[in-house]
Protein backbone atom coordinates (compact mmCIF):
# COMPACT_ATOMS: atom_id res chain seq x y z
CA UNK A 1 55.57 90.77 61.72
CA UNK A 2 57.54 87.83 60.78
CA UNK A 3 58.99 85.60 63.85
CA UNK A 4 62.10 83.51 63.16
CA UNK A 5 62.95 80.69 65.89
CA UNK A 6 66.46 79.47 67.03
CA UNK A 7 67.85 77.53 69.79
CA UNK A 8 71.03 77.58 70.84
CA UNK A 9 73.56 75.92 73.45
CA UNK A 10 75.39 77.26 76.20
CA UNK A 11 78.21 75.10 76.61
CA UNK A 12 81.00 74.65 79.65
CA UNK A 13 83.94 72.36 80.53
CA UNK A 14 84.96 72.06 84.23
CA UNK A 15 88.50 73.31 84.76
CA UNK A 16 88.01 73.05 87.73
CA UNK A 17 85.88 75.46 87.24
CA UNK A 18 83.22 75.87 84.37
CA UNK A 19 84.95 77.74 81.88
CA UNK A 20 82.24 78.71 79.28
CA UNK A 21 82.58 78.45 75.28
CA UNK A 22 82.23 82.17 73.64
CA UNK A 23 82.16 82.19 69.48
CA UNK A 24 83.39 85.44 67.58
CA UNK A 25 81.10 86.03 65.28
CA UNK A 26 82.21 87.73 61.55
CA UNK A 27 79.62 90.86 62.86
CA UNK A 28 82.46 91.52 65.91
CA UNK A 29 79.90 90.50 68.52
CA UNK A 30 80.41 87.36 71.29
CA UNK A 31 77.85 85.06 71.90
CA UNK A 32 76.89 81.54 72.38
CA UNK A 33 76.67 79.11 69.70
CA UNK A 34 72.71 79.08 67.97
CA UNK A 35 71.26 78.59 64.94
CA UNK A 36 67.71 78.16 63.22
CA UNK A 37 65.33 75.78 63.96
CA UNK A 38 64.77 73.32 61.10
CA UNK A 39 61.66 71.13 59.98
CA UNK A 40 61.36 68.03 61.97
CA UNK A 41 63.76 69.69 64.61
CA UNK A 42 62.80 70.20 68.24
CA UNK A 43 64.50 73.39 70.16
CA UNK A 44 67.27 70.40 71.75
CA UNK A 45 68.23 68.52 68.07
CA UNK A 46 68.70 72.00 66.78
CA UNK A 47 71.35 73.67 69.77
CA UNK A 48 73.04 70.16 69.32
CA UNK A 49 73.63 70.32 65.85
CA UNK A 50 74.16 73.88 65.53
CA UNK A 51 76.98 73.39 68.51
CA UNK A 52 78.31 70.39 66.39
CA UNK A 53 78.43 72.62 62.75
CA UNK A 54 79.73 75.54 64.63
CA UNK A 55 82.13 74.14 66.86
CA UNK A 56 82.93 70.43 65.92
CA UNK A 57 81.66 69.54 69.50
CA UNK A 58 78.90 66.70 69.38
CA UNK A 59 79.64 64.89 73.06
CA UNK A 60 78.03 66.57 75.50
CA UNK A 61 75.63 66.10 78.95
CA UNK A 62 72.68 68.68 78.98
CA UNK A 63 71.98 69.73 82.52
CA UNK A 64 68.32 69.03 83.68
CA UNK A 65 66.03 71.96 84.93
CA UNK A 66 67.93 74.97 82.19
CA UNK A 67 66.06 76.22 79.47
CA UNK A 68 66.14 79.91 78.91
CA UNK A 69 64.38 82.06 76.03
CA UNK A 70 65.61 84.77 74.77
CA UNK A 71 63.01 86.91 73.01
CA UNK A 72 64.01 90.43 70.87
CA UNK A 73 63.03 92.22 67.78
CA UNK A 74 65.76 92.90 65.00
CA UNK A 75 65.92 94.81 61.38
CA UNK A 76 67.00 92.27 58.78
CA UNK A 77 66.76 94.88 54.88
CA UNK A 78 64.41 96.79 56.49
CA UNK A 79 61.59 94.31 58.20
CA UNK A 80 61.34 94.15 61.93
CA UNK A 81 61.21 90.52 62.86
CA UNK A 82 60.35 88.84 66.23
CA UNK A 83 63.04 86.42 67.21
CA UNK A 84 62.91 83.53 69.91
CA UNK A 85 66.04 81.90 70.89
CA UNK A 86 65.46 78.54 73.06
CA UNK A 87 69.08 78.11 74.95
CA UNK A 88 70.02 75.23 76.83
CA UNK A 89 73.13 74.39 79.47
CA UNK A 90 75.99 71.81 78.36
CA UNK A 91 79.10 70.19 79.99
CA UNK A 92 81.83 68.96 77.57
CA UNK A 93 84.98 67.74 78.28
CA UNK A 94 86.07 68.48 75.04
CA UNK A 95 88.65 71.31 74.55
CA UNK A 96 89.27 71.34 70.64
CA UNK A 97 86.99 73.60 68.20
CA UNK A 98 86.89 73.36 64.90
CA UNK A 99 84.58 76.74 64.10
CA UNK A 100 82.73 77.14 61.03
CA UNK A 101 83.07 79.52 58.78
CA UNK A 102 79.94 81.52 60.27
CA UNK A 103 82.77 82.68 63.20
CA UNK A 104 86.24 84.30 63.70
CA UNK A 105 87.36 83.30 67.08
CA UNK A 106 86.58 81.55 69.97
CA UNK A 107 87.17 81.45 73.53
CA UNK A 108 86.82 79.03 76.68
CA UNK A 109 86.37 81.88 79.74
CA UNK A 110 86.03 81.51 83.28
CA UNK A 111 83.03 83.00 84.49
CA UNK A 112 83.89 86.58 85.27
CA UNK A 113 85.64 86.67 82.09
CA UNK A 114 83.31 85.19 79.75
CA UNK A 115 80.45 87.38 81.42
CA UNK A 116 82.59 90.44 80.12
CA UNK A 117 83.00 89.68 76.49
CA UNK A 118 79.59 88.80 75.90
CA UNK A 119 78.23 91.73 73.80
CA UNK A 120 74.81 91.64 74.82
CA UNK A 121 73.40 92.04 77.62
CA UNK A 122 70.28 89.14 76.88
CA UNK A 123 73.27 86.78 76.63
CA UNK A 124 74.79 87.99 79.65
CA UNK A 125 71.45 87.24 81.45
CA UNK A 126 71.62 84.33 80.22
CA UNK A 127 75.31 83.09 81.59
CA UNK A 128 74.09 84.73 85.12
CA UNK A 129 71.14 82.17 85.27
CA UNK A 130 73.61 79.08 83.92
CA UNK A 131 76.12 80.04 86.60
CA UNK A 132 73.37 80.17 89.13
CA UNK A 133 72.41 76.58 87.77
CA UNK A 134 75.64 75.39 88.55
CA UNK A 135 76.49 76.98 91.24
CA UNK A 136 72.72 77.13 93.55
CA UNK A 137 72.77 79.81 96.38
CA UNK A 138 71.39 77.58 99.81
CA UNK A 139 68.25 78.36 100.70
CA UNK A 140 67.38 79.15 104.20
């Protein structure tokens, strides 16, 4: 079965609190900004520059101790194929995007918010660990 690789970026700006960066993609789904691994690329270069082609954002601060992988199996003309998806946790203080053309909308949500457009629920698994990150429960 083939296996495809991506990493991707999930990316927040604190206002004051983290409001979360959401892409439309042309499909109708919500989701985080991710793209294929490239040759010579490790699983960090690519989320960066996919976040950079899809959004226009390059300066950001990736938060130590987050790396997530997704892993799910999808139909592309008929093949199943394997995919990985390597996501990693961003601050930005940059508000403006400038989407590619792989995308229809965007939107910066607050938590709650952003944990209800999300289309799937991987990806919403995801944004519950990255809030967790940011937000640590005190341990008794």
């Amino acid at each position: 079965m083939p296996r495809e690789i991506s990493a991707g970026m999930i990316l927040f700006r604190r206002t004051p609190e983290p409001s979360y960066l959401l892409l439309h993609y042309e499909s109708g789904h919500w989701d985080f900004p991710k793209g294929h691994i490239e040759s010579g690329e490790d699983p960090e270069e690519t989320a960066k520059r996919e976040l950079q082609e899809e959004t226009g954002i390059s300066e950001i601060h990736l938060l130590d101790g987050y790396k997530q992988a997704l892993r799910y199996f999808f139909r592309q003309k008929g093949i199943g194929i394997f995919k990985v998806v390597i996501f990693f946790l961003a601050e930005t203080t940059q508000s403006e995007v400038t989407l590619s053309t792989e995308h229809v909308g965007f939107d910066w949500l607050p938590y709650d918010a952003a944990l209800a457009r999300l289309t799937f629920k991987n990806s919403r698994d995801l944004l519950i660990k990255a809030n967790e990150h940011l937000h640590p429960s005190p341990t008794h």
